[in-house]
N, C-alpha and C. Protein backbone atom coordinates (compact mmCIF):
# COMPACT_ATOMS: atom_id res chain seq x y z
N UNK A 1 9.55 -9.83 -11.02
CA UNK A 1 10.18 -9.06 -9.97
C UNK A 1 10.45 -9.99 -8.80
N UNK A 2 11.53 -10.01 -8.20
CA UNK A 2 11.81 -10.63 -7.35
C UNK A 2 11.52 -10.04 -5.96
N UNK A 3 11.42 -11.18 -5.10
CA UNK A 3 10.19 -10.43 -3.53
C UNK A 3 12.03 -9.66 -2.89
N UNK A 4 12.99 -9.76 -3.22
CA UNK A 4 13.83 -8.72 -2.54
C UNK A 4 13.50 -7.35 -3.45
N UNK A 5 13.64 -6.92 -4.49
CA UNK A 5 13.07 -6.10 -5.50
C UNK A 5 11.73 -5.25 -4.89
N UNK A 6 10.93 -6.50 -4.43
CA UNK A 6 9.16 -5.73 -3.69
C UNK A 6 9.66 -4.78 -2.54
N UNK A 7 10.52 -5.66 -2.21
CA UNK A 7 10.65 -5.46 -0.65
C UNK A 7 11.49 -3.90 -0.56
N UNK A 8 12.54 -3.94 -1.45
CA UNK A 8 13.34 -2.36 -1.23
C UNK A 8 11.90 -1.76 -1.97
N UNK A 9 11.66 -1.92 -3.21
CA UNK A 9 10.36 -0.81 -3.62
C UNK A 9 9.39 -0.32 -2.08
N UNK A 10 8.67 -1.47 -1.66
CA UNK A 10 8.01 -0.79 -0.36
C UNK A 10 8.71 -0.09 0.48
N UNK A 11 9.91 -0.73 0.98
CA UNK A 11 10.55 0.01 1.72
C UNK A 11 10.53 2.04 1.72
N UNK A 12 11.11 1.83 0.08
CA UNK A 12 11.15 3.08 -0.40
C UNK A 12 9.94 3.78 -0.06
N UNK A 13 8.55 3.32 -0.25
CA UNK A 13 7.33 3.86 -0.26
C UNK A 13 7.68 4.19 1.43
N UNK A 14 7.94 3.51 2.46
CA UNK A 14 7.87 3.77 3.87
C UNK A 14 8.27 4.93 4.13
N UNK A 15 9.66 5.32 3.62
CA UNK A 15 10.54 6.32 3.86
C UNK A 15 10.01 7.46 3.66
N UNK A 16 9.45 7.40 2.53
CA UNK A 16 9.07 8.52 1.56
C UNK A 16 7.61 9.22 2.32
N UNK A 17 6.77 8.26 3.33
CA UNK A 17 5.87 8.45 3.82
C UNK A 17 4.48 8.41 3.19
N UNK A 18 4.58 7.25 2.17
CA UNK A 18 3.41 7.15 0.94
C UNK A 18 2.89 6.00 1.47
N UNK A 19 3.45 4.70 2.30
CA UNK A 19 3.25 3.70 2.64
C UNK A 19 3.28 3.32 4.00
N UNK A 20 1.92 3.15 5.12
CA UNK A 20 2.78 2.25 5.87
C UNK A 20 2.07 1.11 6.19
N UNK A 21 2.39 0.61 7.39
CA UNK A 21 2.15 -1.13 7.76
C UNK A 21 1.49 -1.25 8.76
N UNK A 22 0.64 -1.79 9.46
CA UNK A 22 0.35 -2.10 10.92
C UNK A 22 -1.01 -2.98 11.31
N UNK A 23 -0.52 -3.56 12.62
CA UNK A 23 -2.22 -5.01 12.52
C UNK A 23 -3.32 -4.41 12.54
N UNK A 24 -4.23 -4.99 12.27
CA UNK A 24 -5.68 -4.55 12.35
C UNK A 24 -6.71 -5.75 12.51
N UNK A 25 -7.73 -5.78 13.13
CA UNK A 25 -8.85 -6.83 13.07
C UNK A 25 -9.41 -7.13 11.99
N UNK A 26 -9.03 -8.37 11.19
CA UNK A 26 -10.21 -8.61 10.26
C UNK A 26 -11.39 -9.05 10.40
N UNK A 27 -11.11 -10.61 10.97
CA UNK A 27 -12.90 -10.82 11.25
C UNK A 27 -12.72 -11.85 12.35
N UNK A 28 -13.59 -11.97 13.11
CA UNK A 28 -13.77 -12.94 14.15
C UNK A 28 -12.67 -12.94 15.10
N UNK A 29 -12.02 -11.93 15.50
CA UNK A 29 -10.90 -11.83 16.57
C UNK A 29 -9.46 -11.84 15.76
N UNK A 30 -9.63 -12.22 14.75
CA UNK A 30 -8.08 -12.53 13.81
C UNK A 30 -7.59 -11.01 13.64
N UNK A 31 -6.37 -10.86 13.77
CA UNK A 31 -5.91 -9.82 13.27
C UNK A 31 -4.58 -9.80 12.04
N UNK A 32 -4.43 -8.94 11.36
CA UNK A 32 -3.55 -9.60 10.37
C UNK A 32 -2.65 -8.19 10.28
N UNK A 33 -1.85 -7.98 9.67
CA UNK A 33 -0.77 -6.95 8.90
C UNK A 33 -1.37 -6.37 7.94
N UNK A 34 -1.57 -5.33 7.72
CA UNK A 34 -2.10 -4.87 6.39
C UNK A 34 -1.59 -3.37 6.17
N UNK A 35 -1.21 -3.04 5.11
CA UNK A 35 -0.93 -1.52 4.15
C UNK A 35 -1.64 -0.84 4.58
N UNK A 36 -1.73 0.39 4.23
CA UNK A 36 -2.46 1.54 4.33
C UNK A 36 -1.37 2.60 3.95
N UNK A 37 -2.02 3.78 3.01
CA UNK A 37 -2.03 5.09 2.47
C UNK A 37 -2.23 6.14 3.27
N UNK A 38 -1.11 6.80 4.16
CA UNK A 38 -1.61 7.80 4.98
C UNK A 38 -1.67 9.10 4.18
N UNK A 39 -3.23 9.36 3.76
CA UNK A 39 -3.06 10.46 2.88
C UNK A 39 -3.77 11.74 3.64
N UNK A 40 -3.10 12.33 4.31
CA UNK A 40 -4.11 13.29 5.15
C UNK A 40 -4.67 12.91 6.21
N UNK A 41 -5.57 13.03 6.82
CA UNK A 41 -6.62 12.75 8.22
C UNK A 41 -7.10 11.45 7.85
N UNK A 42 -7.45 10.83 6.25
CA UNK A 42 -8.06 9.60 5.71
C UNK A 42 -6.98 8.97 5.24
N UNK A 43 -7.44 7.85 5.64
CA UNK A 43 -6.48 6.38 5.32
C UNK A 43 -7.45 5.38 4.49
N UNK A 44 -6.98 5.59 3.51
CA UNK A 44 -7.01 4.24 2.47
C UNK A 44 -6.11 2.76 2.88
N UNK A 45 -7.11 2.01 3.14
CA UNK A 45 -6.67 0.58 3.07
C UNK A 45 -6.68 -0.39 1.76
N UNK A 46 -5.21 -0.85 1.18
CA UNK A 46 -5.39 -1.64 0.34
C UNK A 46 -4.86 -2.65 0.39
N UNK A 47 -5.56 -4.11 -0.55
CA UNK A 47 -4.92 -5.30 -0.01
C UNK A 47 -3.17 -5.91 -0.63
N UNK A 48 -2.61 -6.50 -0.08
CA UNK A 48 -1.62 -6.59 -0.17
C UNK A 48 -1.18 -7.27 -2.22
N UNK A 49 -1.99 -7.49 -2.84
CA UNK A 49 -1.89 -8.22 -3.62
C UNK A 49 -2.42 -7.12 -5.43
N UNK A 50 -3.09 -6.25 -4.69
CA UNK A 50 -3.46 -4.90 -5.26
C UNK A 50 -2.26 -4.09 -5.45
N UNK A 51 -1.18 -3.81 -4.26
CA UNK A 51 0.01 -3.21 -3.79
C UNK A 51 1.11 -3.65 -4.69
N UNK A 52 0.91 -5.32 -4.18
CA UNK A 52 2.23 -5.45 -5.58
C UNK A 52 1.70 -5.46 -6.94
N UNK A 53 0.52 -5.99 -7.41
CA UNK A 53 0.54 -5.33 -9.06
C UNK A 53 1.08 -3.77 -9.37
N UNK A 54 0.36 -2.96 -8.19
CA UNK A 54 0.79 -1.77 -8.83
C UNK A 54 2.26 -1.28 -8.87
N UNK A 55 2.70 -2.07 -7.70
CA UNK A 55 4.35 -1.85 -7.97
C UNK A 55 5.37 -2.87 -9.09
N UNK A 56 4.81 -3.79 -9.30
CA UNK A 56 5.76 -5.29 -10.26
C UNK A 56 5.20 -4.61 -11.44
N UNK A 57 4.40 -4.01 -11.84
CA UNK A 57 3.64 -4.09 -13.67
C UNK A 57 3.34 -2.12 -13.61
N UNK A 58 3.54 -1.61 -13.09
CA UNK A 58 3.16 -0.03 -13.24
C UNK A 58 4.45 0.90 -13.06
N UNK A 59 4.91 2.04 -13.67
CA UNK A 59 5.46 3.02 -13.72
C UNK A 59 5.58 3.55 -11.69
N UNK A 60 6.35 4.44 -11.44
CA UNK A 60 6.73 4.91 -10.50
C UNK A 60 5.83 5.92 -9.80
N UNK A 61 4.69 6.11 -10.83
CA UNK A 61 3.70 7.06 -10.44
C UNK A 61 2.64 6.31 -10.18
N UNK A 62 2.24 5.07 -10.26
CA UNK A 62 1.37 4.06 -10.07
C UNK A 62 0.36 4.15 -8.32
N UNK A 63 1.12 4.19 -7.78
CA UNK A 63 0.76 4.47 -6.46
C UNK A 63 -0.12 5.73 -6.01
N UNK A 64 0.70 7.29 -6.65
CA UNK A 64 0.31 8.22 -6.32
C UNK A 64 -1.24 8.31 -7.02
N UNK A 65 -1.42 7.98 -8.51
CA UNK A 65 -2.65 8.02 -9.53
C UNK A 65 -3.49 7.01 -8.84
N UNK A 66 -2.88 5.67 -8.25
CA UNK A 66 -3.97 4.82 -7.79
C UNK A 66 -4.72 6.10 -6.47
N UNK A 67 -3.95 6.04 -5.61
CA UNK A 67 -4.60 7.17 -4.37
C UNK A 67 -5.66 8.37 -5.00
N UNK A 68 -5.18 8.77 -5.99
CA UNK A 68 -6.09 10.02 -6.12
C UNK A 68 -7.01 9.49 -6.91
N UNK A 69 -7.38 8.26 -7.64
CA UNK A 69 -8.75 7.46 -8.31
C UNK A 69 -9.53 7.35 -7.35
N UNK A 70 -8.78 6.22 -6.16
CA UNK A 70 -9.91 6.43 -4.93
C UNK A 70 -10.01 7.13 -3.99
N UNK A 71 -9.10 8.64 -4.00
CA UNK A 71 -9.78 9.40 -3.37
C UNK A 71 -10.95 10.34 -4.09
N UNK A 72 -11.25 10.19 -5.23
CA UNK A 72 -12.00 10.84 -6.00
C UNK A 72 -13.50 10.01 -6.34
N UNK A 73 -13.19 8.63 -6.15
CA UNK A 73 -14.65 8.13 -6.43
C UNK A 73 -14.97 8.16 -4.67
């Protein structure tokens, strides 16, 4: 998959309101860009590299089934 290919797929996720983006503190003052799942009042954070497997190698439903695994464990 090519990173223009990633890039409209996420996009799509933005629109759709399944995906969004924004900085956050990781460790020691650094802050970085990172995903997140606004699913309700709880936000799932996942890492960027998790995000594209499930979008380059998984079906179109990949995203929604990943969310409800870890909202269930």
């Amino acid at each position: 998959m090519s990173g223009k290919t990633l890039s409209r797929h996420m996009k799509d996720l933005e629109e759709k309101g399944l995906l969004a983006e924004r900085e956050m503190e990781i460790s020691d003052g650094k802050s970085e860009m990172v995903y997140w799942f606004p699913t309700g009042d709880i936000y799932k954070i996942i890492n960027k590299e998790m995000l594209y497997y499930l979008i380059s190698t998984r079906n179109k439903c990949a995203v929604k089934v990943y969310l409800f695994l870890l909202n269930w464990y």
